[in-house]
C-alpha atoms as a PDB file:
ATOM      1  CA  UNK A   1    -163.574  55.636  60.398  1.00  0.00           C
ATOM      2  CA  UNK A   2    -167.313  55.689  60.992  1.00  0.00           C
ATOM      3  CA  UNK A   3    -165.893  53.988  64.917  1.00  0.00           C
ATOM      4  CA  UNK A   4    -163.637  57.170  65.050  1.00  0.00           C
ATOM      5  CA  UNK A   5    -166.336  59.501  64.340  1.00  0.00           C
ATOM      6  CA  UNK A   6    -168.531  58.218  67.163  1.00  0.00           C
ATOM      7  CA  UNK A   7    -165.907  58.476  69.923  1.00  0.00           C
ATOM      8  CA  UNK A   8    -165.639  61.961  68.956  1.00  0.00           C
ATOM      9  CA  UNK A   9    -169.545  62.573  69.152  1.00  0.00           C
ATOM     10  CA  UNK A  10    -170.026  60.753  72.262  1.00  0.00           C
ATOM     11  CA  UNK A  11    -167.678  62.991  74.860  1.00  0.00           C
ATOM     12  CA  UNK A  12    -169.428  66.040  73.019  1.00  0.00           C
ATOM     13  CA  UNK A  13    -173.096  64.679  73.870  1.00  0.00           C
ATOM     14  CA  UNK A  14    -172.602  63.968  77.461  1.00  0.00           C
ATOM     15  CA  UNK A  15    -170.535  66.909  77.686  1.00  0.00           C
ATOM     16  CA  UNK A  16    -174.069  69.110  76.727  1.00  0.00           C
ATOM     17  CA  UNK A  17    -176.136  67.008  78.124  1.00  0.00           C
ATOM     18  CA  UNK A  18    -174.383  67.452  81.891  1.00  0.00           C
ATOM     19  CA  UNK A  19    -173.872  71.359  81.030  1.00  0.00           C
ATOM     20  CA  UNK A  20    -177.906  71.276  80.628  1.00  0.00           C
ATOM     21  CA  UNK A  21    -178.396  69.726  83.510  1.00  0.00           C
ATOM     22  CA  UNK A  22    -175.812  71.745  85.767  1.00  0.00           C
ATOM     23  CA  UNK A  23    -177.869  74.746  84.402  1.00  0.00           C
ATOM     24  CA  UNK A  24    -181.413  73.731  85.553  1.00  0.00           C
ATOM     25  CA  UNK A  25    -180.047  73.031  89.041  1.00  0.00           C
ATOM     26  CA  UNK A  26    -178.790  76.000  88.931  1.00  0.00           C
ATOM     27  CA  UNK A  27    -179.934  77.887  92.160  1.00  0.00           C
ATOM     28  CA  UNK A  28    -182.310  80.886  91.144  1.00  0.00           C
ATOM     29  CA  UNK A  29    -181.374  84.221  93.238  1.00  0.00           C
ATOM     30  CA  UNK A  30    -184.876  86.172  94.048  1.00  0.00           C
ATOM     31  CA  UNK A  31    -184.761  89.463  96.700  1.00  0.00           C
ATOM     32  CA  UNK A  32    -185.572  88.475 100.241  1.00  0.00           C
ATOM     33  CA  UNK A  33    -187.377  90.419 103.221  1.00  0.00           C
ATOM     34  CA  UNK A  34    -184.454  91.069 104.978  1.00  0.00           C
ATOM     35  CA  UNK A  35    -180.854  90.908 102.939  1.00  0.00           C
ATOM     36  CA  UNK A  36    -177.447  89.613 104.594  1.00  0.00           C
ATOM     37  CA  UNK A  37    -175.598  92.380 105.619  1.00  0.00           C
ATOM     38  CA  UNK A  38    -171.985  93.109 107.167  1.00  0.00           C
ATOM     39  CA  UNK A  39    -169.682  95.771 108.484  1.00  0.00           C
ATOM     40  CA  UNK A  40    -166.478  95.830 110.128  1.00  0.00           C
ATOM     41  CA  UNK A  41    -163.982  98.510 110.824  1.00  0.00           C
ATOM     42  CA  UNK A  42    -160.532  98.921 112.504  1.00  0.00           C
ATOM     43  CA  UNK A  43    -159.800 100.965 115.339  1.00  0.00           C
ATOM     44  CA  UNK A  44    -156.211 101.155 116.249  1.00  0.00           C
ATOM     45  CA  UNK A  45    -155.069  97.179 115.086  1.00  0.00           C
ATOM     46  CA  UNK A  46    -158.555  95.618 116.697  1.00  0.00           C
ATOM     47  CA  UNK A  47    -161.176  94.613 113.959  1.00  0.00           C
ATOM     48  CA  UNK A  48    -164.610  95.050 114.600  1.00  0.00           C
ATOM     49  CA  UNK A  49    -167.002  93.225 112.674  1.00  0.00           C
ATOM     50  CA  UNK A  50    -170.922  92.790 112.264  1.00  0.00           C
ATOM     51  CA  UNK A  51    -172.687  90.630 110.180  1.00  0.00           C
ATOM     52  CA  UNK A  52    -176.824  90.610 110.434  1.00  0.00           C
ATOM     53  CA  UNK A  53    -179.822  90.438 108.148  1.00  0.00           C
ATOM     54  CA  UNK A  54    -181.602  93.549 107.813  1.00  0.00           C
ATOM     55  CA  UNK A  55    -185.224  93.626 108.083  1.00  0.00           C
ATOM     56  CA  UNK A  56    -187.201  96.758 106.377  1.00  0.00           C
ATOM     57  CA  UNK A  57    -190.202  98.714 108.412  1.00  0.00           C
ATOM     58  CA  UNK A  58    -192.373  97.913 105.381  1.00  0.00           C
ATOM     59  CA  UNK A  59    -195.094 100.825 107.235  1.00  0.00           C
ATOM     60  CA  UNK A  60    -195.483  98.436 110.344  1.00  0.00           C
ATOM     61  CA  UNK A  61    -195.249  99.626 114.301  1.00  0.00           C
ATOM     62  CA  UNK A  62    -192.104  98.458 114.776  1.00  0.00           C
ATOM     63  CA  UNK A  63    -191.392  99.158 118.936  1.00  0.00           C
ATOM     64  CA  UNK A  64    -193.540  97.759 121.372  1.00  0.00           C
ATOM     65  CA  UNK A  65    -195.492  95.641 118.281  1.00  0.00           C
ATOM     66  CA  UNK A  66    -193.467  94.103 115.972  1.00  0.00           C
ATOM     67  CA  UNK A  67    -190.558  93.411 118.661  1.00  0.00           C
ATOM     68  CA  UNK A  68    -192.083  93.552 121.819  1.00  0.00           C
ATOM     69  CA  UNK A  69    -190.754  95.617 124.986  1.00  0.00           C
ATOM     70  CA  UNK A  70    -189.226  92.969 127.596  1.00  0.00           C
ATOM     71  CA  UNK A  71    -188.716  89.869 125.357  1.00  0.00           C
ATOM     72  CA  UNK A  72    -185.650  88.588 123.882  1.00  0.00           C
ATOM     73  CA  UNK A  73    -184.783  90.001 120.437  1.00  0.00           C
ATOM     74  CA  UNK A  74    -181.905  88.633 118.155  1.00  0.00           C
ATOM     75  CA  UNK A  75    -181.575  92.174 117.029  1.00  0.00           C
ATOM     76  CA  UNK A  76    -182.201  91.446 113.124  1.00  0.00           C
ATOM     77  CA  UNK A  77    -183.938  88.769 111.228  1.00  0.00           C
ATOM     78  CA  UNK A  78    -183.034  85.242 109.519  1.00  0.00           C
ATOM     79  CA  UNK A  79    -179.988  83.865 111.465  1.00  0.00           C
ATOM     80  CA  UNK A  80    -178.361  85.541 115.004  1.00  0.00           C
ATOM     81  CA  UNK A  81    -176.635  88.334 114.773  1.00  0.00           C
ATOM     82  CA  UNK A  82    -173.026  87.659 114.898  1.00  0.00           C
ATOM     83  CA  UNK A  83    -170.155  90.284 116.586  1.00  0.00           C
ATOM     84  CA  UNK A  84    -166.254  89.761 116.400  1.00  0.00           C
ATOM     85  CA  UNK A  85    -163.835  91.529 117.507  1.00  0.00           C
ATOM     86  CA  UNK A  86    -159.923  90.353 116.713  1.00  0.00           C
ATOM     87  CA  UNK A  87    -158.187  91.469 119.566  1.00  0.00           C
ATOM     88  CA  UNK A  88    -159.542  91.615 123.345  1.00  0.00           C
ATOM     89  CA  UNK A  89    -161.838  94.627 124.313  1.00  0.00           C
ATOM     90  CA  UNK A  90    -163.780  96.490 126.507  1.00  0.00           C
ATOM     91  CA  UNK A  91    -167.788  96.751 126.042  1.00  0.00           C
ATOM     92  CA  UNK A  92    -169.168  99.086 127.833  1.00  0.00           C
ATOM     93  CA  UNK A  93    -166.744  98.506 130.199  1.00  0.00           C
ATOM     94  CA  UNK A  94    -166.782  94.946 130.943  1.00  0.00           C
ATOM     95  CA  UNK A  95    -163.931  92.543 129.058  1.00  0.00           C
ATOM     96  CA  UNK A  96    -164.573  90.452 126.086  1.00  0.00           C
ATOM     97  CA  UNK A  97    -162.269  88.279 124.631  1.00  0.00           C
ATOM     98  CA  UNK A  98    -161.412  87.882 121.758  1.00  0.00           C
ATOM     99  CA  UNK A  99    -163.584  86.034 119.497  1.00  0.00           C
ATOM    100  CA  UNK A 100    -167.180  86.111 118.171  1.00  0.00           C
ATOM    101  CA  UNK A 101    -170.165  86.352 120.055  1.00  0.00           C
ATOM    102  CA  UNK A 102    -174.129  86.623 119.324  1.00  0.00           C
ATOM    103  CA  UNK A 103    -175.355  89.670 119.937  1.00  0.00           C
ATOM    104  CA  UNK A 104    -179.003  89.996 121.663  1.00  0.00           C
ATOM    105  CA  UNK A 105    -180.487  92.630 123.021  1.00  0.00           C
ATOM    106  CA  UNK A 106    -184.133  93.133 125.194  1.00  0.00           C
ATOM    107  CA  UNK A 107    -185.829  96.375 124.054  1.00  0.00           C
ATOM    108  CA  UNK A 108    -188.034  98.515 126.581  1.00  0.00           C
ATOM    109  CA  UNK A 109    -189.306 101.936 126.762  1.00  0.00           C
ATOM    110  CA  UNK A 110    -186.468 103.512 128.474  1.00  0.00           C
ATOM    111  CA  UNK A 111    -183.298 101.296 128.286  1.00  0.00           C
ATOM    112  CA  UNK A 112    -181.939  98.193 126.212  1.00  0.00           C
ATOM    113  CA  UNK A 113    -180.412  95.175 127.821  1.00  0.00           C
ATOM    114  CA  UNK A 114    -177.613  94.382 125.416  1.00  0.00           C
ATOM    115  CA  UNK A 115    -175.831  90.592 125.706  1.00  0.00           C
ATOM    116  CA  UNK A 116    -172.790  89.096 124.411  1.00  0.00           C
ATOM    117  CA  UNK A 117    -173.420  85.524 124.142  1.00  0.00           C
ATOM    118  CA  UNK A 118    -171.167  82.872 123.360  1.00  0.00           C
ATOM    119  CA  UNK A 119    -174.270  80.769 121.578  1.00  0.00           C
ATOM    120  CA  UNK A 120    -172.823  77.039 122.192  1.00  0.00           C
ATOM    121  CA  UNK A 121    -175.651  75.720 120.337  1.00  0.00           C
ATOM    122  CA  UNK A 122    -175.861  78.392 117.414  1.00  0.00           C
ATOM    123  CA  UNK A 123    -179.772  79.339 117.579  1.00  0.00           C
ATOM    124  CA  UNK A 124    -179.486  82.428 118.604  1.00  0.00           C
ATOM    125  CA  UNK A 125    -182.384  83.122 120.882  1.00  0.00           C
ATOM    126  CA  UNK A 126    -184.196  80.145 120.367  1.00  0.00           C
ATOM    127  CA  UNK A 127    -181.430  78.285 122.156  1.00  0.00           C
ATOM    128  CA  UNK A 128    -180.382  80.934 124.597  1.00  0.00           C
ATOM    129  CA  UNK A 129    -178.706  79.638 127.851  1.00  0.00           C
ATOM    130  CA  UNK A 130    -177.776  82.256 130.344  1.00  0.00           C
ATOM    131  CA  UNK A 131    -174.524  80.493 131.286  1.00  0.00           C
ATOM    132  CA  UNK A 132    -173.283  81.140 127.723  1.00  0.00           C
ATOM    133  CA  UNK A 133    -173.546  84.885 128.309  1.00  0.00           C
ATOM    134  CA  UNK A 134    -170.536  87.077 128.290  1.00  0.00           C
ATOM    135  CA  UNK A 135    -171.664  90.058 129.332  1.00  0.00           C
ATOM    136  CA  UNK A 136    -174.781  92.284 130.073  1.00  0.00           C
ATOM    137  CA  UNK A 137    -174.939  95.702 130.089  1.00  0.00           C
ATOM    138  CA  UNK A 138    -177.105  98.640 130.195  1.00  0.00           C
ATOM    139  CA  UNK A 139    -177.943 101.191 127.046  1.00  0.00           C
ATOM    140  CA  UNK A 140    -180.515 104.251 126.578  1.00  0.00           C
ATOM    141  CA  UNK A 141    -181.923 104.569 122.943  1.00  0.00           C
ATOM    142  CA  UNK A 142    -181.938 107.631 121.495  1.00  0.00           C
ATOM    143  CA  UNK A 143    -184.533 108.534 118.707  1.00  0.00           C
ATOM    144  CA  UNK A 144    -183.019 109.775 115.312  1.00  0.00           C
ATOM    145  CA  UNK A 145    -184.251 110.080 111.446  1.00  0.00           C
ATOM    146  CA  UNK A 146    -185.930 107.372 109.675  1.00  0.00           C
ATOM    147  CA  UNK A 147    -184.230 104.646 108.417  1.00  0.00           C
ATOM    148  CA  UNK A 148    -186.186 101.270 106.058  1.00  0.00           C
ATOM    149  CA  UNK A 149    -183.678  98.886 106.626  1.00  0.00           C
ATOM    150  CA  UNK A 150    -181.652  98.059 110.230  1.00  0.00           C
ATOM    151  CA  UNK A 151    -178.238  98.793 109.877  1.00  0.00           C
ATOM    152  CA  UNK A 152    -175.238  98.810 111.852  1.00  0.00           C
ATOM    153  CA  UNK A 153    -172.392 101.124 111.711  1.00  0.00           C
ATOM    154  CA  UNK A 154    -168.811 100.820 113.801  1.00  0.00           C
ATOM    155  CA  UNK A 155    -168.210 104.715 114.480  1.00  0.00           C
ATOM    156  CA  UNK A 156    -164.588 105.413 115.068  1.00  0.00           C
ATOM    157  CA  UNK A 157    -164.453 107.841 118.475  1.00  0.00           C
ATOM    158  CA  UNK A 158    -160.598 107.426 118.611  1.00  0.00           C
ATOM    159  CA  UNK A 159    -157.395 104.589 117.830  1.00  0.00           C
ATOM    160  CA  UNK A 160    -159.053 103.481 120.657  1.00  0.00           C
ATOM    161  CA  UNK A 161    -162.688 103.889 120.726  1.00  0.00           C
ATOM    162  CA  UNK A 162    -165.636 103.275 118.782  1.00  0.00           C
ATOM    163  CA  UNK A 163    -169.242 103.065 118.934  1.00  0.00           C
ATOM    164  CA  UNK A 164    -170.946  99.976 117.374  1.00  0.00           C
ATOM    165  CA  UNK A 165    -174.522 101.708 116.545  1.00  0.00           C
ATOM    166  CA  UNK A 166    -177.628 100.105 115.496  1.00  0.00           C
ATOM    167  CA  UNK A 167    -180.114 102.347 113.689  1.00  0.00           C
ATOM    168  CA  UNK A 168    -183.861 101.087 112.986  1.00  0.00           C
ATOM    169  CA  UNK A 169    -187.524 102.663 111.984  1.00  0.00           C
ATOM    170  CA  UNK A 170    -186.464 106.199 114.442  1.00  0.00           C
ATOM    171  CA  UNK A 171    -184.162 104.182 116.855  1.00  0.00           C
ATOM    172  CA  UNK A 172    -180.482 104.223 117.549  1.00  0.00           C
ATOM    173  CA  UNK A 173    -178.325 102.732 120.125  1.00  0.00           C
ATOM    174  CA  UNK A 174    -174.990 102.981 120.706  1.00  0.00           C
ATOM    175  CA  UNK A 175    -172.435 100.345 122.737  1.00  0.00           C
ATOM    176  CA  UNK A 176    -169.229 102.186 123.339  1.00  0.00           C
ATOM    177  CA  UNK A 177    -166.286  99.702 122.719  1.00  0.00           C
ATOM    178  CA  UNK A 178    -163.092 100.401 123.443  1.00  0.00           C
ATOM    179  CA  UNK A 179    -159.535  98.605 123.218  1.00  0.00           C
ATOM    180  CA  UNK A 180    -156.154  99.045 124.527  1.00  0.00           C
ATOM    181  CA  UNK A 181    -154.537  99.837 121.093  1.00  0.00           C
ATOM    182  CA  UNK A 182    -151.425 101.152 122.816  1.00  0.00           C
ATOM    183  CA  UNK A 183    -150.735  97.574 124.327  1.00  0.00           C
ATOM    184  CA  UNK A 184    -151.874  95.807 121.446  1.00  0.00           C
ATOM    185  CA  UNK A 185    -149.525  97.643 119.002  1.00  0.00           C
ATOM    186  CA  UNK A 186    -146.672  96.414 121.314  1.00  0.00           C
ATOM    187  CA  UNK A 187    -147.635  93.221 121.240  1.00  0.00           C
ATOM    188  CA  UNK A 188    -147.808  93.194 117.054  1.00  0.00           C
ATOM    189  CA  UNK A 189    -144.224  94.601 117.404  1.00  0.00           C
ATOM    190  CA  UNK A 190    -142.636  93.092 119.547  1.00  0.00           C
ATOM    191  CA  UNK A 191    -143.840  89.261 118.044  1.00  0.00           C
ATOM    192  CA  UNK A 192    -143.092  90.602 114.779  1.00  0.00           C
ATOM    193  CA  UNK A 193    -139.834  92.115 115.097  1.00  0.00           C
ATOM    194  CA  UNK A 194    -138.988  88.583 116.210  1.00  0.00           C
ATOM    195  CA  UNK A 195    -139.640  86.967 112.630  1.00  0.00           C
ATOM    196  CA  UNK A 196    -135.983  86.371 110.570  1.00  0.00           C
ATOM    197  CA  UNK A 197    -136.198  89.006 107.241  1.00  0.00           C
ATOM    198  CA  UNK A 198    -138.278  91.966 108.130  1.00  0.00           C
ATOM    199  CA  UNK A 199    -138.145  94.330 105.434  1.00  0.00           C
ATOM    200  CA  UNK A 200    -136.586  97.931 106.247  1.00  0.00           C
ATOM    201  CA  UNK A 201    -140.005  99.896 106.657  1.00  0.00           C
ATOM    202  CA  UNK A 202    -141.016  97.306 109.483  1.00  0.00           C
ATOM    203  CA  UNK A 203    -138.038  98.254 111.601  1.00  0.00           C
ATOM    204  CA  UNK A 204    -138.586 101.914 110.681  1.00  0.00           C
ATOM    205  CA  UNK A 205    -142.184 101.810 111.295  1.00  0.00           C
ATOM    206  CA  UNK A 206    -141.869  99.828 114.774  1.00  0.00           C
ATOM    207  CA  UNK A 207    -139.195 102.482 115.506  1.00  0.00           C
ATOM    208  CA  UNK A 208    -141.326 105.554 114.887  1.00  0.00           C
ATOM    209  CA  UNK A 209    -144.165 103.872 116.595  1.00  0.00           C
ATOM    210  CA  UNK A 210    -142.019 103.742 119.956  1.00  0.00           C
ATOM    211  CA  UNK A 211    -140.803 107.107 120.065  1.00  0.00           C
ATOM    212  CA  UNK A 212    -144.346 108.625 119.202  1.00  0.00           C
ATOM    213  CA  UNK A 213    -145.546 106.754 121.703  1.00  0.00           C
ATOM    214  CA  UNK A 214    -142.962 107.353 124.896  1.00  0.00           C
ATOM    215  CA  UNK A 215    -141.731 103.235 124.763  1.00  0.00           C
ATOM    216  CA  UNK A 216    -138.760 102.026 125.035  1.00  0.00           C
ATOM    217  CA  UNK A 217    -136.274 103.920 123.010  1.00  0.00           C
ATOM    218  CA  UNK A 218    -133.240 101.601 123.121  1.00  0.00           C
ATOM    219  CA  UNK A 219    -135.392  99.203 121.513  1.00  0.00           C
ATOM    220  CA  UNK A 220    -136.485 101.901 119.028  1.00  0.00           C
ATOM    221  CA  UNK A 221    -132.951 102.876 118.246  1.00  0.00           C
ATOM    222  CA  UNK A 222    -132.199  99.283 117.577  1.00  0.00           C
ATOM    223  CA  UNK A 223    -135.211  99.012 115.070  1.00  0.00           C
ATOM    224  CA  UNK A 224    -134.007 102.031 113.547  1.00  0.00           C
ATOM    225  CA  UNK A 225    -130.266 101.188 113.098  1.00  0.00           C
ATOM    226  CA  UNK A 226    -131.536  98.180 111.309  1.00  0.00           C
ATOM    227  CA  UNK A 227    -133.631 100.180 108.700  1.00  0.00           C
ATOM    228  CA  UNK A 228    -130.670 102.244 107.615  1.00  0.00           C
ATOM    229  CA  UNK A 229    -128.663  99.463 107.471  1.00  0.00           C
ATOM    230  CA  UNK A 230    -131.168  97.521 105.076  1.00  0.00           C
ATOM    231  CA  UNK A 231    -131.823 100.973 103.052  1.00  0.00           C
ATOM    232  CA  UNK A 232    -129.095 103.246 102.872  1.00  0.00           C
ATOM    233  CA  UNK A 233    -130.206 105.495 100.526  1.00  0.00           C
ATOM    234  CA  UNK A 234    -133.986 106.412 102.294  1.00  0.00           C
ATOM    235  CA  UNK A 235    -135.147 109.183 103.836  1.00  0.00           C
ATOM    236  CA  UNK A 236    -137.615 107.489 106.673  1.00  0.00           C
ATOM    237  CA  UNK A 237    -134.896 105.723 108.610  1.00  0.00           C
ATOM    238  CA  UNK A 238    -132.711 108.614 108.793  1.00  0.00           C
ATOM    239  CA  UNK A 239    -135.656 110.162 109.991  1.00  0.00           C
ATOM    240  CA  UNK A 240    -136.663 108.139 112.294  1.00  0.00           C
ATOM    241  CA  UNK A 241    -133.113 107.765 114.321  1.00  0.00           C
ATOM    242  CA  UNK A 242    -133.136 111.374 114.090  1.00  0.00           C
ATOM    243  CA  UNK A 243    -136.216 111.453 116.395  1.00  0.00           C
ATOM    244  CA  UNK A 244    -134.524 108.816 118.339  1.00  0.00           C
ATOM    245  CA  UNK A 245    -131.307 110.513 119.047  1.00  0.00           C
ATOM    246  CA  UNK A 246    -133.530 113.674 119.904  1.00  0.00           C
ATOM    247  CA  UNK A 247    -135.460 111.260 122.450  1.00  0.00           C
ATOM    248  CA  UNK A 248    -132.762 110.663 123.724  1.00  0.00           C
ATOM    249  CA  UNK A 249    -131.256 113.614 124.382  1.00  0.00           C
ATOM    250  CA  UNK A 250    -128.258 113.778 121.752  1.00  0.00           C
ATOM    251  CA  UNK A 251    -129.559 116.505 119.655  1.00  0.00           C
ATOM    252  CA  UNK A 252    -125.950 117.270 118.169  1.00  0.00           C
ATOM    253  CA  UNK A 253    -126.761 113.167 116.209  1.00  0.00           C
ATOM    254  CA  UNK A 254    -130.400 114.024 115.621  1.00  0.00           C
ATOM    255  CA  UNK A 255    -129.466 116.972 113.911  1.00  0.00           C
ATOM    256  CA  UNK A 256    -126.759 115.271 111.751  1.00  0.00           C
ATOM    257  CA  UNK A 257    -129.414 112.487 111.000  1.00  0.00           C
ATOM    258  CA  UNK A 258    -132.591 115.034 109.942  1.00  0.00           C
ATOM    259  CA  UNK A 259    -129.694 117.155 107.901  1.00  0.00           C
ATOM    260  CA  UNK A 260    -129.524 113.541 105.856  1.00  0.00           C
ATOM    261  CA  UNK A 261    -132.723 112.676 105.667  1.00  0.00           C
ATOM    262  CA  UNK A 262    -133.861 116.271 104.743  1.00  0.00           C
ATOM    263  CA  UNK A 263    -130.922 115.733 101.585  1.00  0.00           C
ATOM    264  CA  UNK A 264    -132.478 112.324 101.006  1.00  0.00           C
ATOM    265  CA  UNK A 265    -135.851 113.139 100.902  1.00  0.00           C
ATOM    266  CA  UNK A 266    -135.386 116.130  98.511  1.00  0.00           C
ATOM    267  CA  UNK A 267    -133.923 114.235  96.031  1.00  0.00           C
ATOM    268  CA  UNK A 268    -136.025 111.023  95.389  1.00  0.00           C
ATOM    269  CA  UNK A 269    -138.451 111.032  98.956  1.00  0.00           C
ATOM    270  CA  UNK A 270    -141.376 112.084  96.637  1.00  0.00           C
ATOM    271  CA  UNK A 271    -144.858 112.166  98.031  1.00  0.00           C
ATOM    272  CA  UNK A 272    -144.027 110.213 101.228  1.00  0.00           C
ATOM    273  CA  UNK A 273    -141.112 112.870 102.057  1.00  0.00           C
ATOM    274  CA  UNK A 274    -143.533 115.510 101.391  1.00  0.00           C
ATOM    275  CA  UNK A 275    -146.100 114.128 103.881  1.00  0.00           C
ATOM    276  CA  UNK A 276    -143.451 114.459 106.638  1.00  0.00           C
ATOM    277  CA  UNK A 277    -141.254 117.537 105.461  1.00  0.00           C
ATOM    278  CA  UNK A 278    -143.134 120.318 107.831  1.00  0.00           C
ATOM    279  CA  UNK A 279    -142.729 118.268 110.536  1.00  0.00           C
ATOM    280  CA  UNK A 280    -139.149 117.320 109.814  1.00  0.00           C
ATOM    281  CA  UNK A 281    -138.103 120.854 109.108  1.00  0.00           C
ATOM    282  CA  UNK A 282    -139.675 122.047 112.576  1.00  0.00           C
ATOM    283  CA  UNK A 283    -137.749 119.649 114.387  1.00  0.00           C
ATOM    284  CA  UNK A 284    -134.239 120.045 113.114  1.00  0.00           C
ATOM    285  CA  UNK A 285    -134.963 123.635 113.525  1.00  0.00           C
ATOM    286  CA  UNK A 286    -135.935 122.858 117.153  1.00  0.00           C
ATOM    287  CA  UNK A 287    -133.234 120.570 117.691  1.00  0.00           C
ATOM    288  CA  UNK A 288    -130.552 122.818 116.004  1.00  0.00           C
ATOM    289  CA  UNK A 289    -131.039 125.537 118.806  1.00  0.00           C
ATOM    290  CA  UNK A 290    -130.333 122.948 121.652  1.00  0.00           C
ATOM    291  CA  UNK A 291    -127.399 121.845 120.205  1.00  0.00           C
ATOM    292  CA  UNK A 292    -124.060 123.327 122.982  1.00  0.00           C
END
């Protein structure tokens, strides 16, 4: 008995004891100088994404002191600031893959030098090699209010356009990057329209995309006579050929097709009908007067 008892202790002691010492190696978190940071946002389907440390001001002369004019700056603190973008795009107007990329920029009175660098040896600045860059390119600071920490922002201009800004002390600067969302979209489609088992609202969504977009309508119409075969009873595909039918010039079918989907909708489209009814209502009213 007394043998039982101390196979039941021991497990229990070493148990503690390793619990003990898991909890003094425990790492202790403390507030650093300049905090890990990220952003990202999505313009059209690319994804746009920053991550950075952000150094404060802390009431030091931050331009032309702290980071000097002409000299290389990694454009935050701690480790290189990293950019990434998920789909090929244009910055500034010169093509980037693709991919992620350290971001380094050369401060001066007047203009920044902003690079793209592929960073082969991951240092940042203190392993910069010119060969690695992907692009340079030319940007004129703009003062604005105060701001403690650096910070970046991705400001949406359009599906297609945004402005990746970088605000620090009473400095901004703005890259301009912009992507071919139209082309991009197709591509998304098209690949997955190819995978076995799409569920109704991918055909239907693929569809509308086409005919908002002046693509190729046989290929929306296909989409869309897929949709109402693999939901007979909702609005949105009905919908959808309507605008097809309409696109393609059969307004007698589109107007058949809204009539249903206007029925549909009323009875069980709920908030997702009633995002769409204005517009539905001035079509079929559009399309009814070309009907001969």
């Amino acid at each position: 008995m007394k043998h039982l008892h101390t196979l039941l202790i021991v497990p229990i002691i070493i148990a503690l004891f390793l619990l003990a010492i898991q909890q003094s190696c425990a790492q202790v978190e403390m507030p650093v100088p300049s905090p890990a940071a990220s952003v990202s946002q999505v313009i059209g389907v690319t994804k746009i994404s920053v991550d950075y440390s952000a150094p404060a001001v802390r009431d030091r002369e931050i331009w032309g002191k702290l980071i000097p004019y002409g000299e290389m700056w990694r454009t935050g603190a701690n480790s290189p600031t990293k950019v990434t973008f998920s789909t090929d795009v244009m910055v500034e107007g010169k093509e980037v893959k693709a991919g992620s990329y350290t971001l380094i920029t050369i401060p001066t009175e007047k203009n920044w030098t902003v690079i793209l660098n592929k960073d082969s040896k991951g240092n940042g600045v203190f392993s910069y090699l010119e060969e690695d860059d992907v692009i340079r390119v030319e940007v004129t600071p703009k003062e604005t209010e105060m701001h403690e920490y650096l910070a970046f922002t991705v400001v949406p201009q359009s599906d297609s356009e945004a402005h990746l800004v970088m605000n620090w002390e009473k400095m901004k600067v703005a890259i301009k990057v912009t992507t071919d969302t139209k082309a991009n979209a197709v591509a998304s489609i098209n690949q997955g329209m190819g995978i076995y088992g799409r569920a109704w609202y991918d055909y239907a969504s693929a569809a509308e995309y086409y005919v908002q977009n002046d693509l190729e309508v046989e290929k929306a119409s296909t989409w869309a006579s897929l949709s109402m075969k693999l939901n007979e009873n909702h609005f949105f595909p009905q919908w959808i050929m309507a605008q097809v039918k309409a696109k393609q010039g059969n307004y007698k079918e589109a107007v058949a097709h809204a009539k249903k989907a206007q029925d549909m909708g009323a009875e069980n489209g709920g908030g997702f009908y009633d995002a769409r009814k204005a517009s539905l209502e001035a079509s079929l009213a559009e399309w009814t007067k070309k009907v001969k």
